[in-house]
Protein backbone atom coordinates (compact mmCIF):
# COMPACT_ATOMS: atom_id res chain seq x y z
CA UNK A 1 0.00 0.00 0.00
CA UNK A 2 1.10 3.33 -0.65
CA UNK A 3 1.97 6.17 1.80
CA UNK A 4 -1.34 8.44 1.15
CA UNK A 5 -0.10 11.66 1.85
CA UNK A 6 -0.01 13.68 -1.78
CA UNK A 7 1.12 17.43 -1.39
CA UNK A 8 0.21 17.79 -4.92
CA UNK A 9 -3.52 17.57 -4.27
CA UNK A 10 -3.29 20.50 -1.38
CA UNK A 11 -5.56 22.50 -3.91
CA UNK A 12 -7.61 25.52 -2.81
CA UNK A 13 -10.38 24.78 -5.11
CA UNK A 14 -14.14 25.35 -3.10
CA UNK A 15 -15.79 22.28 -2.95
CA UNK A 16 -18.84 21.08 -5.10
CA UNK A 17 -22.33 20.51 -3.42
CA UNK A 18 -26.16 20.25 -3.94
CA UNK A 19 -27.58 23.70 -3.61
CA UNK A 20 -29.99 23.90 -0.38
CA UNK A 21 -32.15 25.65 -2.40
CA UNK A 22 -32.38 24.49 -6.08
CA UNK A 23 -31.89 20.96 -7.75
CA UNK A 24 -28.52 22.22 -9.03
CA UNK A 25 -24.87 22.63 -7.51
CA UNK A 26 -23.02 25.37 -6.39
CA UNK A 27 -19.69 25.62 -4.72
CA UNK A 28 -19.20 25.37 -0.90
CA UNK A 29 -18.86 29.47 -1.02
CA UNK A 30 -22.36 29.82 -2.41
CA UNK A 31 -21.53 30.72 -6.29
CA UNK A 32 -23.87 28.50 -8.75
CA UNK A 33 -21.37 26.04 -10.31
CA UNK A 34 -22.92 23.81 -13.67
CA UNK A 35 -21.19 20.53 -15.18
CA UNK A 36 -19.78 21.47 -18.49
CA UNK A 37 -17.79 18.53 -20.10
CA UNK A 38 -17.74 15.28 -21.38
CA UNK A 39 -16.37 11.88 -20.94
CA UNK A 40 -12.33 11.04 -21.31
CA UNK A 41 -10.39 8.31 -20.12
CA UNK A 42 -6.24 8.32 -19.41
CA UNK A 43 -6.01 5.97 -22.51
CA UNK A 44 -7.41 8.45 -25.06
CA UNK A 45 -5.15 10.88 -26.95
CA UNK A 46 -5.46 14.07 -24.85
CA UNK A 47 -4.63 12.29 -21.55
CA UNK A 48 -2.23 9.51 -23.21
CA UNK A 49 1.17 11.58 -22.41
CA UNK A 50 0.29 11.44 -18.35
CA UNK A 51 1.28 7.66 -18.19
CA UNK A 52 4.95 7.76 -16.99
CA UNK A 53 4.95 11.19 -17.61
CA UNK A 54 5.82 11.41 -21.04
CA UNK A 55 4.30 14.32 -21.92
CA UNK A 56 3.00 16.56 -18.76
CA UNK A 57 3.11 19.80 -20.92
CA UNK A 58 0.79 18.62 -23.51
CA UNK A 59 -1.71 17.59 -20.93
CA UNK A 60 -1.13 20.70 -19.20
CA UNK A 61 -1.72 22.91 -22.44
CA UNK A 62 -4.79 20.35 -23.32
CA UNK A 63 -6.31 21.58 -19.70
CA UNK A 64 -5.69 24.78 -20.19
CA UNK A 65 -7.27 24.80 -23.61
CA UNK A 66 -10.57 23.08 -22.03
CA UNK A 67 -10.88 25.32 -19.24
CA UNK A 68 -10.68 28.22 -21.93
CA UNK A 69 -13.74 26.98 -23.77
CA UNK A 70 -15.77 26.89 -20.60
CA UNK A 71 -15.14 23.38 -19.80
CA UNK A 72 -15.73 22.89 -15.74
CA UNK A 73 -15.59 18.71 -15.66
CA UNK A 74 -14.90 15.82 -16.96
CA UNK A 75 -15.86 12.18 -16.29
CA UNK A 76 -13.69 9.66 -15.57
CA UNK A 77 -12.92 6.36 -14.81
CA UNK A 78 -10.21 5.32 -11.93
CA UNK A 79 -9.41 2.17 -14.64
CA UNK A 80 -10.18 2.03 -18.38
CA UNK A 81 -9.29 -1.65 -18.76
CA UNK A 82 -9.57 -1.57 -22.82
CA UNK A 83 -5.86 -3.04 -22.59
CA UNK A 84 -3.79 -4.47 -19.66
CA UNK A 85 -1.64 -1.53 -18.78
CA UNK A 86 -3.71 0.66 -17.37
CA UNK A 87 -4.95 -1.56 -14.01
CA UNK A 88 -4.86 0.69 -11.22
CA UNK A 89 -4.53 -2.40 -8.71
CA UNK A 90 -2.59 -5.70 -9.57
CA UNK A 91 -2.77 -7.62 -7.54
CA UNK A 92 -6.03 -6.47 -5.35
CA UNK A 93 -5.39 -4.80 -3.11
CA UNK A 94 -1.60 -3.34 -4.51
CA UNK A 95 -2.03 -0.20 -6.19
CA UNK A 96 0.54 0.33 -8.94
CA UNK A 97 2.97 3.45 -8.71
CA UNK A 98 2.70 4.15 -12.27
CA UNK A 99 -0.94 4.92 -12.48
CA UNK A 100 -0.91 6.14 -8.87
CA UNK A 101 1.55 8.94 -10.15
CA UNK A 102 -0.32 9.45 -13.13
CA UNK A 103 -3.04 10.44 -11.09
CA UNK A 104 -1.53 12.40 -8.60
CA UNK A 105 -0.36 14.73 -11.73
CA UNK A 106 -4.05 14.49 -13.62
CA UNK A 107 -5.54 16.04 -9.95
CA UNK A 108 -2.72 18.33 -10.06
CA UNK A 109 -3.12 19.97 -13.79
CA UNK A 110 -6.61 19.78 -13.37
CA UNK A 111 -6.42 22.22 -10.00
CA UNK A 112 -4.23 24.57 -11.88
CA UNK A 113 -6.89 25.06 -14.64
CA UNK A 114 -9.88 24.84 -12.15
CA UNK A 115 -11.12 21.85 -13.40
CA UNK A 116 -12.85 19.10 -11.45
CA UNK A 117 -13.71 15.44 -11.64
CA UNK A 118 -16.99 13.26 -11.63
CA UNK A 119 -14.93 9.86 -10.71
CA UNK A 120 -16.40 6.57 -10.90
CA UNK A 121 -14.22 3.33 -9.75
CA UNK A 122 -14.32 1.34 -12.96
CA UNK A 123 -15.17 1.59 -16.72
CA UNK A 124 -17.63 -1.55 -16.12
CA UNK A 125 -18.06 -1.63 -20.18
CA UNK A 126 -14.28 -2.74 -21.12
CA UNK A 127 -13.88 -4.70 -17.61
CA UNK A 128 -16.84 -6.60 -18.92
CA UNK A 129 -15.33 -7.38 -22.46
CA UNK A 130 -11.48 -8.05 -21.18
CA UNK A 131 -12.58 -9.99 -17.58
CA UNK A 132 -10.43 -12.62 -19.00
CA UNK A 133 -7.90 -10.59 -18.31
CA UNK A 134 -8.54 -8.49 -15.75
CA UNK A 135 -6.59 -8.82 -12.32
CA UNK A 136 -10.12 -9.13 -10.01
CA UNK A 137 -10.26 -12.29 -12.15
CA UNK A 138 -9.57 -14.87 -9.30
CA UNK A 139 -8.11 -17.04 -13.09
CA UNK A 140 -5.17 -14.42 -12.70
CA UNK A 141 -5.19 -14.77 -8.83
CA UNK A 142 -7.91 -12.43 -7.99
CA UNK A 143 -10.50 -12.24 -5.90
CA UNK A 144 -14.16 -13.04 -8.08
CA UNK A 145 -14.80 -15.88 -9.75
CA UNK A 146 -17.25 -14.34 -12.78
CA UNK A 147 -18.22 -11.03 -13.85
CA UNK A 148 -21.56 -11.81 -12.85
CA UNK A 149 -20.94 -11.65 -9.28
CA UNK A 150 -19.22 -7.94 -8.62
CA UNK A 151 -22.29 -6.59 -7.17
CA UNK A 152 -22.70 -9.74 -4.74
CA UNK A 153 -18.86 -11.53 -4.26
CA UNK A 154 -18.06 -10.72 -0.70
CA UNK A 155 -14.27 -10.40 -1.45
CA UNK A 156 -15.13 -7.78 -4.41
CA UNK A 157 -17.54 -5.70 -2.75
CA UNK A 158 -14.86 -5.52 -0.16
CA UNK A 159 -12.22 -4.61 -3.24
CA UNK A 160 -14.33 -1.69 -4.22
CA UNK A 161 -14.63 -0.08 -1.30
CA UNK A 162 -11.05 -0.76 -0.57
CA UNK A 163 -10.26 1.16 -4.04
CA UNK A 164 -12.61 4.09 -3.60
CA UNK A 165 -11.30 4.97 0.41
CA UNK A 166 -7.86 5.32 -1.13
CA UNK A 167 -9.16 7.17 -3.90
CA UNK A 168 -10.82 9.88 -1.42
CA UNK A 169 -8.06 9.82 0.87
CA UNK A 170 -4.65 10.86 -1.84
CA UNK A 171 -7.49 12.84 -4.04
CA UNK A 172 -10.23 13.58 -2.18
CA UNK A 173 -9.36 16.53 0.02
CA UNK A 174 -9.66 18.70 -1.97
CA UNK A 175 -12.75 20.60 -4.44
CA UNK A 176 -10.88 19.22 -8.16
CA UNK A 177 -12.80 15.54 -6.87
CA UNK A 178 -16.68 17.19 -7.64
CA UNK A 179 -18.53 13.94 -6.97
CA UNK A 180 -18.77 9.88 -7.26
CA UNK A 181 -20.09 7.71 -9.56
CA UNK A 182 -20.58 4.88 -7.43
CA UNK A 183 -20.76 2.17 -10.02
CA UNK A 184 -20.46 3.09 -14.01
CA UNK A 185 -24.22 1.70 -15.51
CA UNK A 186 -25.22 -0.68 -13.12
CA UNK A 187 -26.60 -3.61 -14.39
CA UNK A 188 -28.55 -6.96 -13.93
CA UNK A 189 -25.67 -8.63 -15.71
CA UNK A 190 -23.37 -7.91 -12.49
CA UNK A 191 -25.53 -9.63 -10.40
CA UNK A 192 -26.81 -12.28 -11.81
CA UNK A 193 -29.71 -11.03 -13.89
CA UNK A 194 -30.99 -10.16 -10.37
CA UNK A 195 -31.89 -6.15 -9.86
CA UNK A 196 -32.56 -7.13 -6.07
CA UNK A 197 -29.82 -6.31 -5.01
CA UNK A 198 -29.15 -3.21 -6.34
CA UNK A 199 -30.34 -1.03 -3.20
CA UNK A 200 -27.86 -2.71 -0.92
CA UNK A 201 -25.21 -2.50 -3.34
CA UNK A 202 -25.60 1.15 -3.18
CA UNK A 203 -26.14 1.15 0.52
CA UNK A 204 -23.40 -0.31 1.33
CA UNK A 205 -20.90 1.37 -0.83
CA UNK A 206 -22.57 5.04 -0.11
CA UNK A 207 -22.06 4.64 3.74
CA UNK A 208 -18.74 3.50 3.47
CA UNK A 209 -17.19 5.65 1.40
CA UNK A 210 -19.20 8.79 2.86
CA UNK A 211 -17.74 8.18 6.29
CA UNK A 212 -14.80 7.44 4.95
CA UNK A 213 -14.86 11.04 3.89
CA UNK A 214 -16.86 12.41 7.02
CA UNK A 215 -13.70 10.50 9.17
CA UNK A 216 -10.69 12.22 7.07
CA UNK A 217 -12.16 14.96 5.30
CA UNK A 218 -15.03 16.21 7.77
CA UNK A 219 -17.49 16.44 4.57
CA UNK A 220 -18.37 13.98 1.95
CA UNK A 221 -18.74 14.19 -2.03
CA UNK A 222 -21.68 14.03 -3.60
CA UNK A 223 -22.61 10.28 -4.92
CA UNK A 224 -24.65 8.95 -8.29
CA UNK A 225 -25.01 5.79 -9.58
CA UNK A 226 -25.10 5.93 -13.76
CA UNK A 227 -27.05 3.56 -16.09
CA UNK A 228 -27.17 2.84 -19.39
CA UNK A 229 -30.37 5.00 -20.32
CA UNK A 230 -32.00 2.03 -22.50
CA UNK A 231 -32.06 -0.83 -19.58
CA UNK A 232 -34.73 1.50 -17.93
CA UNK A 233 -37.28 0.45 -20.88
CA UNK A 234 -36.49 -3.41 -20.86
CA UNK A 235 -36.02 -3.79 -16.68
CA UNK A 236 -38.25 -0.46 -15.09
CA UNK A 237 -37.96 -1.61 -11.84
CA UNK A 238 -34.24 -0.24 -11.93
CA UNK A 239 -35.64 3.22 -11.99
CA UNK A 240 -36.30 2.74 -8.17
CA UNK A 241 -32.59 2.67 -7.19
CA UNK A 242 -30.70 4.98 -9.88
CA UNK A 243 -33.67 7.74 -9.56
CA UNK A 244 -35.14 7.09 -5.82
CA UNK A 245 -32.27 6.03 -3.61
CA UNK A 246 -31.88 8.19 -0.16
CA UNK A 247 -28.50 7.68 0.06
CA UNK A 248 -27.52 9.43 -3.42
CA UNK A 249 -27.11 13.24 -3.71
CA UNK A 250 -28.01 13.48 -7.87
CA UNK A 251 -29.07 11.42 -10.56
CA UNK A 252 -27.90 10.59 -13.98
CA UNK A 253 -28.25 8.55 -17.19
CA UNK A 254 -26.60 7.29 -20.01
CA UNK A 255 -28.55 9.01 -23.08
CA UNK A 256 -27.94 5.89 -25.97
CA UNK A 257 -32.24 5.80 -27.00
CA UNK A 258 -31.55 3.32 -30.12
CA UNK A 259 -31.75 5.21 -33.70
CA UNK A 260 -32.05 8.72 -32.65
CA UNK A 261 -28.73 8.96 -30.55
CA UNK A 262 -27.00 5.95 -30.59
CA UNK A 263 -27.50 6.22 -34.56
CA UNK A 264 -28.89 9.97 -35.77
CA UNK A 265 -29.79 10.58 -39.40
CA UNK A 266 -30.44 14.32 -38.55
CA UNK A 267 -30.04 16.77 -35.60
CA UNK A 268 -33.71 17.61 -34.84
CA UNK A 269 -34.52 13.76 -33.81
CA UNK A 270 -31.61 13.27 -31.41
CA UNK A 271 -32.46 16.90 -29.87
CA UNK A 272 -35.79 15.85 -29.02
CA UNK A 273 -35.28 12.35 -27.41
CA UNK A 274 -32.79 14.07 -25.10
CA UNK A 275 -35.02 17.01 -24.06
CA UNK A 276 -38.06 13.74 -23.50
CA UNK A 277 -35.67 12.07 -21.55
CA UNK A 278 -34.75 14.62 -19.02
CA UNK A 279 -38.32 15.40 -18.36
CA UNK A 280 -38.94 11.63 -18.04
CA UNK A 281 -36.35 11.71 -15.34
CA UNK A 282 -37.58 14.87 -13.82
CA UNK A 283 -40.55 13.31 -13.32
CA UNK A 284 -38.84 9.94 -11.11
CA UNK A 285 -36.18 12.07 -9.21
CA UNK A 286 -37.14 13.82 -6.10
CA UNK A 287 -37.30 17.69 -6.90
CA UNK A 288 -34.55 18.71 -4.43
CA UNK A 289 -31.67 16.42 -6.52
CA UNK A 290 -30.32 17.55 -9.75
CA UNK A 291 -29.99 15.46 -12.88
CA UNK A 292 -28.20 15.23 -16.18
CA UNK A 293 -27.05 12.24 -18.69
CA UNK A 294 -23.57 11.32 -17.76
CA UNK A 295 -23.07 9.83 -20.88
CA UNK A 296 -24.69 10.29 -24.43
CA UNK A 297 -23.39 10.24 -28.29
CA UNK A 298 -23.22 8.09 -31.40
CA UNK A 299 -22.06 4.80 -29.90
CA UNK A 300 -23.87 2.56 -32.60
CA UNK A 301 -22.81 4.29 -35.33
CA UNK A 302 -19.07 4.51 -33.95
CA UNK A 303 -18.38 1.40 -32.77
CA UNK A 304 -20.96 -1.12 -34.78
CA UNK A 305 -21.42 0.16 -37.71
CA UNK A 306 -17.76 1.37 -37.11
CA UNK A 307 -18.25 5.20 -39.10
CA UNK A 308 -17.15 8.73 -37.54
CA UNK A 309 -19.94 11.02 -38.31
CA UNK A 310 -18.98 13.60 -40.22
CA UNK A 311 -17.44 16.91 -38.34
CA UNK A 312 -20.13 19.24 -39.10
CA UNK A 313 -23.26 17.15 -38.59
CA UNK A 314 -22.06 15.90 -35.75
CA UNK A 315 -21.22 19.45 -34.53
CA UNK A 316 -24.84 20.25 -34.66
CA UNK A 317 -26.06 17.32 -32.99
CA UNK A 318 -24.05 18.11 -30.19
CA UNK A 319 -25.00 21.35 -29.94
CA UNK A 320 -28.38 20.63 -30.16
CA UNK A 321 -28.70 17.71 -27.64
CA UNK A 322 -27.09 19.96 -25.19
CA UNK A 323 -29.54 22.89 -25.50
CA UNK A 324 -32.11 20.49 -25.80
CA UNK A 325 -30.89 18.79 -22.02
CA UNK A 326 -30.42 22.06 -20.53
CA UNK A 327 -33.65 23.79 -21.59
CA UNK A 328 -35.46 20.32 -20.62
CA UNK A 329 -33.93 20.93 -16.80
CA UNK A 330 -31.09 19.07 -16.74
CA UNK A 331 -27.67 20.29 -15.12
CA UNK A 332 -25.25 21.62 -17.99
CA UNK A 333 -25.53 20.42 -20.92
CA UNK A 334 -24.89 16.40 -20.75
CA UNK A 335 -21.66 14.88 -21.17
CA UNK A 336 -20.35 13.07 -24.56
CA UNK A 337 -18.92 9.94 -24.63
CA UNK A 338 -17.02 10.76 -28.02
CA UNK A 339 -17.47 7.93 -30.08
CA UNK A 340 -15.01 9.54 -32.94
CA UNK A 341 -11.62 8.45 -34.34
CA UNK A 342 -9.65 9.87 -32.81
CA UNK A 343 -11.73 9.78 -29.95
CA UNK A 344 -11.59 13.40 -29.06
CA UNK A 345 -14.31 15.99 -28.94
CA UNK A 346 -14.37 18.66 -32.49
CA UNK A 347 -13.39 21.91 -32.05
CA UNK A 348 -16.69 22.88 -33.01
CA UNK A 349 -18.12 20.69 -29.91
CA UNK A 350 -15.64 22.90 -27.89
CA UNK A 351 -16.98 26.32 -29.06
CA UNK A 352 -20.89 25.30 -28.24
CA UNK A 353 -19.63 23.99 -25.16
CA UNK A 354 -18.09 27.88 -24.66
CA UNK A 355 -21.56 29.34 -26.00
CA UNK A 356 -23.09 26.97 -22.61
CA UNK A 357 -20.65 28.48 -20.41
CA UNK A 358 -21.25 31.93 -21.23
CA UNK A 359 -25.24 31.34 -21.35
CA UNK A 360 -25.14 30.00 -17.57
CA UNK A 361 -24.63 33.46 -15.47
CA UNK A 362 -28.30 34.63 -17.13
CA UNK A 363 -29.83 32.70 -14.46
CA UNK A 364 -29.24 31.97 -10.90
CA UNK A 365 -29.41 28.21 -10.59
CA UNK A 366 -28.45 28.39 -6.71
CA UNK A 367 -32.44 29.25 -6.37
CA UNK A 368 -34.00 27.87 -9.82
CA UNK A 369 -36.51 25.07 -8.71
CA UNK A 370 -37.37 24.40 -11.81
CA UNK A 371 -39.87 21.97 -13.34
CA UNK A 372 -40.00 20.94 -17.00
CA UNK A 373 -42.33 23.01 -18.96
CA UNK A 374 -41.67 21.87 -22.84
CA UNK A 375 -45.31 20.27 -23.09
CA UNK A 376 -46.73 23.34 -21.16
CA UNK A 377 -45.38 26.09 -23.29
CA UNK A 378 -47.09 27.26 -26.16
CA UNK A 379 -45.41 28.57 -29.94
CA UNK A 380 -47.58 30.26 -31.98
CA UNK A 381 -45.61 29.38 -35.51
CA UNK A 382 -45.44 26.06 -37.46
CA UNK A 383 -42.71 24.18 -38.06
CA UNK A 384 -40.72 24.40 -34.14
CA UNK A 385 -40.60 22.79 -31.31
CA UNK A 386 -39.89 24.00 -27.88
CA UNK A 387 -37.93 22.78 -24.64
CA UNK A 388 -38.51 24.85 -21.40
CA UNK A 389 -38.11 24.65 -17.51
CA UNK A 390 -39.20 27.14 -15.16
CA UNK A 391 -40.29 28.24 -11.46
CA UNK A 392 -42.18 31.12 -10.71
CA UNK A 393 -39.17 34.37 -11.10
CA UNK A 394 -36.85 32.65 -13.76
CA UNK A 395 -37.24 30.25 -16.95
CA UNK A 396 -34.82 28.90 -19.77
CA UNK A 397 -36.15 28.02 -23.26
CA UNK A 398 -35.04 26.63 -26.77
CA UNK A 399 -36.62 27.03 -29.62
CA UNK A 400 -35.60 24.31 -32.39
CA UNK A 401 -36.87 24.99 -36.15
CA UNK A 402 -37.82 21.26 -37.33
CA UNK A 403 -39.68 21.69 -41.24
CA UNK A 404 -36.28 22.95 -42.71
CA UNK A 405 -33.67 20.09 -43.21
CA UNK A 406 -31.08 19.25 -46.04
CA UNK A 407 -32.40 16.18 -47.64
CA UNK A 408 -28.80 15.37 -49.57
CA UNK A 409 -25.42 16.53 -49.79
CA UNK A 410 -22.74 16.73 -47.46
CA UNK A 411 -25.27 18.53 -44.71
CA UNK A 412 -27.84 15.79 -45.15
CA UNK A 413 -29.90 16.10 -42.11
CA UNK A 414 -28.54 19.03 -40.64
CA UNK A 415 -31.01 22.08 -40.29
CA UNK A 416 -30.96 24.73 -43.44
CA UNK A 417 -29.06 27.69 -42.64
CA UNK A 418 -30.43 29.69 -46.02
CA UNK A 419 -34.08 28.85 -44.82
CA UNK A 420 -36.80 31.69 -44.45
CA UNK A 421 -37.15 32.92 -41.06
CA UNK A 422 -40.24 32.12 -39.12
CA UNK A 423 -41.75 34.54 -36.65
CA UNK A 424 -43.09 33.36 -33.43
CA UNK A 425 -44.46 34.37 -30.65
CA UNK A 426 -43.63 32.11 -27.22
CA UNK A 427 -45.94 31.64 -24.35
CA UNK A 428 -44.73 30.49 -21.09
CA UNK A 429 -47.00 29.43 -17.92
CA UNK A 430 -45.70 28.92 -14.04
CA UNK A 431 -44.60 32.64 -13.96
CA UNK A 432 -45.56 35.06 -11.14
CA UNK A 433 -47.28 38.74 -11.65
CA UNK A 434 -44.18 41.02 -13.02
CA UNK A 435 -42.04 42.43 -15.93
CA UNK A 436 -39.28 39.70 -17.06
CA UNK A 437 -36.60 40.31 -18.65
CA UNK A 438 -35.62 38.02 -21.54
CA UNK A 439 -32.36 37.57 -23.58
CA UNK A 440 -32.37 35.72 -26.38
CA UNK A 441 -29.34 33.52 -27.02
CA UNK A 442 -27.63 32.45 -30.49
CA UNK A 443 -26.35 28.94 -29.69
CA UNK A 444 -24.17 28.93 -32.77
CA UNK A 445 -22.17 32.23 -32.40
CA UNK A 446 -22.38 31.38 -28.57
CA UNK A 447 -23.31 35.15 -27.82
CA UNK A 448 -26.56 36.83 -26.86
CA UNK A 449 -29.12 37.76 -29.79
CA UNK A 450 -30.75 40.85 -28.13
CA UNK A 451 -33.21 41.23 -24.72
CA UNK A 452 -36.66 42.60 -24.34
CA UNK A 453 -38.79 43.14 -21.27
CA UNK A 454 -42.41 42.50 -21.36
CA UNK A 455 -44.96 41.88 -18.21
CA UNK A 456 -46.70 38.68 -17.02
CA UNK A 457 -50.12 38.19 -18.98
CA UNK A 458 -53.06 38.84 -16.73
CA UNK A 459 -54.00 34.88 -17.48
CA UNK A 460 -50.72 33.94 -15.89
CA UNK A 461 -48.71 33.18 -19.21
CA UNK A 462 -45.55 35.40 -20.12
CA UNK A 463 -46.15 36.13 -24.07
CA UNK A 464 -42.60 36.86 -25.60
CA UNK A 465 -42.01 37.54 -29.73
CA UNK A 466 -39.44 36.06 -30.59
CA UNK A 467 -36.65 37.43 -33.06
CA UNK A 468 -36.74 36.11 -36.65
CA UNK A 469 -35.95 32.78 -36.17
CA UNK A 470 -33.96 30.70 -39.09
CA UNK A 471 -32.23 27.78 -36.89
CA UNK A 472 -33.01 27.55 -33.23
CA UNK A 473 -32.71 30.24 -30.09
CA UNK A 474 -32.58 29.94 -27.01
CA UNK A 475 -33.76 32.55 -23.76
CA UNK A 476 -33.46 33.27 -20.64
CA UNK A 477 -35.99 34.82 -18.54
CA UNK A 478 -35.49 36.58 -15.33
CA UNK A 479 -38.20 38.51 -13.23
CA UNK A 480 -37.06 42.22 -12.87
């Protein structure tokens, strides 16, 4: 075992929590903090020069470069077991001083550039498809004797919690760790095809690892639990745990809905299965906790059909699923899994992701109780459809043009930028007697459109007209 102090991770970053007041975060100081990122593992090419330290500066300048285009986490994985040298224990129990340093330096860079980490224990996916291999694999002297027993093995349960105290305790005392994933899409296969279990699982790993944290730290992380989005269609009953559990602080998904994510043909389809799946979730998860999809993109197209979709297509439907998930009431704007060769986000991806970040300080999300409003708003228009949330002194809206799409060509299903513009007048409900404030957002150029003021309809609807509307625009509306 490894000494744990780390000097490196001394880091003055504020911590991350739930805001008392609002199902999203803020930072221990009070200031409304939102999860802007995406998925990335050490393996991938951005991280790849941190193993052994081959190439700290290019890692360093990669950070920097991601914090600059309003990047404020990423997701990742304590192991990405797609090949053998990246274990972070081998044996259990034995934590290896190569990966150990790696991660003392990724904690390190990512406190310089203020960036913070949603950390989960395992990428389950790849430990699945290499257990052959993998060192928990009592075959190689481990400790479980299939992959169908992690959640229940005695030995592993104990392995896991093992791994995740010595995570929090060289990483976590500091605000760069922003929460845990407890387990990476939990799943029926881990346990036998049995979902009974799944409360205890969670249970038991939540109460060890929080006073773990209360013991060392005097506070505790936040805590998830991810699934893959699609498994809550074929087994419901999982929705209980990964939605409903006490012991978790926030909620998310895995955004894959089969043909119109994992596989788009055009932008407008995959924008509105995301915004229908946050307010399907809004509607399990308790109204204090925030959500958002952990994990969404292209997977089926990328990896079985085995085709990179083509930069600027797949620049819009990024940009749109992430409007789409924050305008639905999610936290930030989702988080891509990026399912490209190379497997790195676009520089196009990074600019909307800049656009987010400077869209966020319109509202104040430390005191936005929102509740999803997309099938409550009204557009008087053809051709759009709308994704809203709202409380009763603050709203956020996106308007999505759907009858104008390139049928051929090298934009085939992306939305026509030479179409006519529409006008339309917007009607929001849940809003209390005032005059609002609205600015109207360009998600493209990432920069506001214009504002208006107008007053609360005597009928209790907010009636805004909307600017001349070719593509899509979003708003935010704040009561003067």
């Amino acid at each position: 075992m490894l000494h744990r102090d780390n000097p490196q991770n001394q880091e003055k970053l504020p911590w991350i929590q739930v805001s008392p007041d609002a199902p999203y975060f803020q930072t221990e100081r009070g200031e409304s903090w939102t999860p802007i990122g995406q998925n990335d593992a050490v393996t991938w090419p951005e991280l790849a020069g941190l193993f052994r330290r081959r190439d700290l500066a290019a890692v360093d300048r990669h950070l920097a470069y991601l914090a600059a285009s309003g990047v404020t986490c990423l997701r990742l994985m304590l192991e990405y077991s797609q090949g053998e040298h990246r274990h972070l224990e081998k044996p259990p129990g034995t934590f290896r001083p190569s990966m150990v340093q790696l991660w003392d330096d990724l904690f390190a860079l990512c406190a310089r550039h203020g960036l913070r980490i949603l950390l989960t224990p395992f990428d389950t996916f790849w430990m699945w498809k290499r257990w052959r291999r993998h060192p928990y694999n009592r075959a190689n002297g481990g400790i479980c004797t299939s992959r169908s027993r992690w959640l229940t093995c005695r030995d592993t349960r104990a392995a896991v919690k093992r791994r995740l105290a010595f995570a929090t305790e060289r990483w976590g005392g500091g605000g760069t760790l922003f929460a845990w994933d407890l387990w990476n899409e939990i799943h029926p296969a881990h346990a036998g095809d049995d979902t009974g279990c799944f409360a205890e699982f969670i249970d038991d790993l939540s109460d060890s690892l929080r006073h773990r944290e209360i013991e060392i730290h005097g506070r505790a992380h936040p805590q998830t639990v991810s699934v893959f989005g699609p498994l809550l269609v074929t087994r419901p009953e999982v929705a209980e745990t990964v939605f409903r559990h006490p012991k978790l602080d926030f909620h998310s998904t895995h955004f894959y809905e089969t043909g119109t994510i994992d596989c788009p043909r055009n932008t407008v389809d995959a924008a509105v299965s995301a915004g229908r799946l946050v307010r399907e979730a809004l509607a399990e998860v308790p109204a204090g906790r925030p959500f958002f999809d952990s994990e969404h993109g292209p997977i089926h197209t990328f990896k079985d059909r085995r085709r990179t979709l083509p930069e600027p297509f797949d620049d819009e439907y990024f940009r749109h699923i992430q409007w789409a998930h924050l305008a639905a009431g999610g936290a930030g704007g989702g988080m891509r899994w990026p399912n490209r060769h190379p497997h790195t986000l676009t520089r196009g991806m990074r600019e909307a992701q800049k656009g987010l970040a400077a869209f966020t300080p319109l509202i104040d999300w430390t005191r936005f109780r929102r509740r999803n409003l997309s099938q409550e708003i009204e557009i008087a228009g053809a051709g759009c459809t709308g994704f809203a949330c709202g409380d009763p002194e603050q709203a956020v809206a996106w308007i999505l043009r759907t009858d104008r799409r390139n049928r051929s060509g090298d934009r085939a299903g992306m939305l026509r930028r030479d179409a006519e513009p529409v006008s339309l007048l917007l009607s929001l409900p849940g809003l209390r007697e005032g005059r609002y404030r609205i600015t109207f957002w360009n998600t493209a150029a990432g920069r506001s459109a214009g504002c208006t003021e107008a007053d609360r309809s005597p009928d209790g609807r907010l009636r805004v007209q909307l600017p001349p509307l070719v593509t899509d625009l979003a708003l935010a509306v704040r009561r003067l």
